[in-house]
N, C-alpha and C. Protein backbone atom coordinates (compact mmCIF):
# COMPACT_ATOMS: atom_id res chain seq x y z
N UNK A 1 -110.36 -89.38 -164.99
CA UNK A 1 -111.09 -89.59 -163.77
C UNK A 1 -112.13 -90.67 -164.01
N UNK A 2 -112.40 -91.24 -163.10
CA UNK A 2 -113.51 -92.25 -163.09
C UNK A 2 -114.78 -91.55 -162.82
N UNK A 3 -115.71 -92.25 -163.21
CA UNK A 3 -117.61 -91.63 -163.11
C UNK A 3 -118.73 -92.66 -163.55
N UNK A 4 -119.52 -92.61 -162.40
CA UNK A 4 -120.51 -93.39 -162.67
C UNK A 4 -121.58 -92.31 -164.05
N UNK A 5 -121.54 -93.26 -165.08
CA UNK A 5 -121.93 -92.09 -166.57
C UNK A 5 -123.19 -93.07 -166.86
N UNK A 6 -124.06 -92.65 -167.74
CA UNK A 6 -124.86 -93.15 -168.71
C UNK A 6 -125.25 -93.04 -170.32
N UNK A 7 -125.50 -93.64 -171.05
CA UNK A 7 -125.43 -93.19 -172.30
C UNK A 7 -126.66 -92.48 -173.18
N UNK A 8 -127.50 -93.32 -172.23
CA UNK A 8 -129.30 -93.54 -172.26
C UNK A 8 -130.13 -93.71 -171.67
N UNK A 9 -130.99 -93.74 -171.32
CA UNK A 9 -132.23 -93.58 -170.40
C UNK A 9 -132.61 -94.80 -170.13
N UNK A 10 -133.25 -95.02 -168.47
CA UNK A 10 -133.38 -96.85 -168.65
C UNK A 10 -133.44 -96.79 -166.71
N UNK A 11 -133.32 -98.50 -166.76
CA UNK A 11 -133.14 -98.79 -165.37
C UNK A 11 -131.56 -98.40 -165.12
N UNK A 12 -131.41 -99.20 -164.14
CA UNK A 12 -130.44 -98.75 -163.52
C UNK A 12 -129.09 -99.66 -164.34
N UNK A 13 -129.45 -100.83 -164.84
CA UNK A 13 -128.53 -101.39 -165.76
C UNK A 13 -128.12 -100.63 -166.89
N UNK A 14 -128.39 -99.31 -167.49
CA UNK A 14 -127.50 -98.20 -168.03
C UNK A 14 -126.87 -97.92 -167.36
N UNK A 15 -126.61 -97.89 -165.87
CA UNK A 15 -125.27 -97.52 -165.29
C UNK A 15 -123.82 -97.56 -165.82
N UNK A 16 -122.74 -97.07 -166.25
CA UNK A 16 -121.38 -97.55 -166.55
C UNK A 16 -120.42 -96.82 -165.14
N UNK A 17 -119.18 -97.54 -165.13
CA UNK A 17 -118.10 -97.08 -164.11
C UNK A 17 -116.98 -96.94 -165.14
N UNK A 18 -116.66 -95.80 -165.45
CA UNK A 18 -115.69 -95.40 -167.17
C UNK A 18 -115.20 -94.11 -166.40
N UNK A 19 -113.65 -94.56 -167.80
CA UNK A 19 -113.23 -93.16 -167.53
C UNK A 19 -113.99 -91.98 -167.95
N UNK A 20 -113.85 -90.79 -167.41
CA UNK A 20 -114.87 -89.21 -168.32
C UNK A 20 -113.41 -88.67 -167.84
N UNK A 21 -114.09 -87.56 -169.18
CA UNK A 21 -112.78 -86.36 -168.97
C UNK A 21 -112.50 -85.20 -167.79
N UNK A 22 -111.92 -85.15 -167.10
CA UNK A 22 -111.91 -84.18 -166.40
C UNK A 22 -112.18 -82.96 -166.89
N UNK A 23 -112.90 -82.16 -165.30
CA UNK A 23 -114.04 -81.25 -165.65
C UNK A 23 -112.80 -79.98 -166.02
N UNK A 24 -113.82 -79.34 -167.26
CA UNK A 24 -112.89 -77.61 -166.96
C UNK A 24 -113.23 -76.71 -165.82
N UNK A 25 -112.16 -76.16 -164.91
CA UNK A 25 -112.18 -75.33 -164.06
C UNK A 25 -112.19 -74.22 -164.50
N UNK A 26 -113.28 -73.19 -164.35
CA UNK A 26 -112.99 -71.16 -164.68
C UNK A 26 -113.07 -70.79 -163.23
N UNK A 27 -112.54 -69.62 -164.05
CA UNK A 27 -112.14 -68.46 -162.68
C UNK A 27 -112.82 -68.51 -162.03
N UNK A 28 -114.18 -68.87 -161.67
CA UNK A 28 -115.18 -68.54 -160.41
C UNK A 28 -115.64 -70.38 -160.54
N UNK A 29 -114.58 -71.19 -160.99
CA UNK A 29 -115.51 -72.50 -160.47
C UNK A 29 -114.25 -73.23 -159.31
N UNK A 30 -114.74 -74.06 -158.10
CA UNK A 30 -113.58 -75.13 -157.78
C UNK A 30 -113.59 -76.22 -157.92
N UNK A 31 -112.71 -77.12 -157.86
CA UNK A 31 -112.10 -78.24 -158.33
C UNK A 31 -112.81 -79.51 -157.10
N UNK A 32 -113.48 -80.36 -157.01
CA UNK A 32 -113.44 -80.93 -156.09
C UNK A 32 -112.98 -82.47 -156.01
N UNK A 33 -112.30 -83.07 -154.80
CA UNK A 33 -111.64 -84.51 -155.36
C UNK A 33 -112.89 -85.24 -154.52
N UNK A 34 -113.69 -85.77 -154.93
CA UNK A 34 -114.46 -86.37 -154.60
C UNK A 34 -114.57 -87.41 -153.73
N UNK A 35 -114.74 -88.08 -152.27
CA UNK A 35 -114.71 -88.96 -151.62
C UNK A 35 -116.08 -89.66 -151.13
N UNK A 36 -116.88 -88.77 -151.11
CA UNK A 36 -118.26 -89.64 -151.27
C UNK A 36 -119.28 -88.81 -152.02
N UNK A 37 -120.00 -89.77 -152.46
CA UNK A 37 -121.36 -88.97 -153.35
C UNK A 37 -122.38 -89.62 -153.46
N UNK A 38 -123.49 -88.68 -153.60
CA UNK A 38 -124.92 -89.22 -153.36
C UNK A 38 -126.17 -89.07 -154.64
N UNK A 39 -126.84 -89.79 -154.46
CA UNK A 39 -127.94 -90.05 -155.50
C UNK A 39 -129.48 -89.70 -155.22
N UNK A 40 -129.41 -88.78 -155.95
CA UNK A 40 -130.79 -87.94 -155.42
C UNK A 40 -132.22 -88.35 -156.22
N UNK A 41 -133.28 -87.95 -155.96
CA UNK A 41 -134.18 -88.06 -156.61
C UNK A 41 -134.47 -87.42 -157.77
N UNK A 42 -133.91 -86.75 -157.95
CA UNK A 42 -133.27 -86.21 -159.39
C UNK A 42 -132.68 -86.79 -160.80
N UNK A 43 -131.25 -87.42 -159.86
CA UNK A 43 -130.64 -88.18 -160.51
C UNK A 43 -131.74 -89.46 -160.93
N UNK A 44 -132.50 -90.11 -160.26
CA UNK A 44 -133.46 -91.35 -160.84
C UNK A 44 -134.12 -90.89 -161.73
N UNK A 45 -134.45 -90.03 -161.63
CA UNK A 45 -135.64 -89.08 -162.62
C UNK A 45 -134.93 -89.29 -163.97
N UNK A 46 -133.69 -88.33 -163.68
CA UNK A 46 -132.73 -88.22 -165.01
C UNK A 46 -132.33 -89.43 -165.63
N UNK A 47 -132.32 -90.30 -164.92
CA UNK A 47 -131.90 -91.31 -165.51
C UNK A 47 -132.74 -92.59 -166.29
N UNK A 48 -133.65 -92.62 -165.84
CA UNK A 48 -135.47 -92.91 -165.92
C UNK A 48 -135.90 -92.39 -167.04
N UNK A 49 -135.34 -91.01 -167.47
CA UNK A 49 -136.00 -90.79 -168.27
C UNK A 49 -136.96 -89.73 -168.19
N UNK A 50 -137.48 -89.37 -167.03
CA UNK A 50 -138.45 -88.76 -166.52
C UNK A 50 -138.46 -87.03 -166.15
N UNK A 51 -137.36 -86.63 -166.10
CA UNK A 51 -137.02 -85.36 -165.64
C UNK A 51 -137.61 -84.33 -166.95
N UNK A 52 -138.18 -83.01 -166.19
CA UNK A 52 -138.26 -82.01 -166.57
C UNK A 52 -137.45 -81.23 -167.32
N UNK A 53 -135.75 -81.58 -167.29
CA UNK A 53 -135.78 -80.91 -168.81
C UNK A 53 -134.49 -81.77 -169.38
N UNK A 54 -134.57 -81.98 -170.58
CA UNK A 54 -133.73 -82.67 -171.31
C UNK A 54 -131.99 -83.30 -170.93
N UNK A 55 -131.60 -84.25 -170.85
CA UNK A 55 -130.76 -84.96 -170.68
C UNK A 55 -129.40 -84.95 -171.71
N UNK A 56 -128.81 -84.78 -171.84
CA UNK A 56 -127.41 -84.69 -172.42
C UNK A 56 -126.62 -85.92 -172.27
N UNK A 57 -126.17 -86.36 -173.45
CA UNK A 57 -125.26 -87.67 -172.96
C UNK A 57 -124.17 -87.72 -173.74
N UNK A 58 -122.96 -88.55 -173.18
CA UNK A 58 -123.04 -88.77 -171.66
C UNK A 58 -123.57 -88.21 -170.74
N UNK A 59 -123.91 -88.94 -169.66
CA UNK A 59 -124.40 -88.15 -168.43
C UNK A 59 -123.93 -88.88 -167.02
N UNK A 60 -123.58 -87.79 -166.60
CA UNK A 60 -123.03 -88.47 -165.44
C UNK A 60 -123.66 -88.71 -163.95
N UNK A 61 -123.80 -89.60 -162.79
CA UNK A 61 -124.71 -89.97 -162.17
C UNK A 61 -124.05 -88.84 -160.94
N UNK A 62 -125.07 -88.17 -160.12
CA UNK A 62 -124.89 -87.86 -158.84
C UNK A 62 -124.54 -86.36 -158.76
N UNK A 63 -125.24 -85.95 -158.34
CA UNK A 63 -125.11 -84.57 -158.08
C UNK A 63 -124.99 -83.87 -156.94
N UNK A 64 -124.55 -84.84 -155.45
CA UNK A 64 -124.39 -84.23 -154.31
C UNK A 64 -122.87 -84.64 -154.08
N UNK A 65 -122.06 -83.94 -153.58
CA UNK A 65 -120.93 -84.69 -153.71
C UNK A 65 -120.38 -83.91 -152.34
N UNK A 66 -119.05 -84.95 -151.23
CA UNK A 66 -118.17 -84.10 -150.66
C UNK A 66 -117.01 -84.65 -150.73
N UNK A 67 -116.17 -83.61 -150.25
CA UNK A 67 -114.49 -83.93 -150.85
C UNK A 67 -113.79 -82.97 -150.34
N UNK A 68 -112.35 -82.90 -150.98
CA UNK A 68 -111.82 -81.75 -150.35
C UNK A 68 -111.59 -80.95 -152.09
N UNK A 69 -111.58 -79.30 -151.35
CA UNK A 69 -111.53 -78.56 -152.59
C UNK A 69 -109.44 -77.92 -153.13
């Protein structure tokens, strides 16, 4: 799958458009195919550098998303 990811903390020129692995699905999660998605004030934070709790990387951008499930 494609994903807007990051590796590191920064402006917005850490951005990448790369493949990531598709997500694992469990019994109580669904699958969604993504057609539009949004960038929250969160996501700047996280990506900035700035957020309240620690960052994991890769990391991937956007955390509002709709699609069909």
């Amino acid at each position: 799958m494609k994903a807007v990811r990051y590796h590191e903390t920064g402006e917005a020129d850490v951005l990448r458009w790369e493949e990531a692995p598709a997500p694992k699905v469990g019994p109580n999660d669904v699958l969604i195919k993504v057609e539009a998605g949004g960038v929250n004030y969160a996501d700047v934070m996280r990506r900035s550098g700035r957020y309240h709790f620690k960052t994991e990387f890769p990391a991937l951008l956007g955390t509002e998303a709709a699609g069909t499930v």
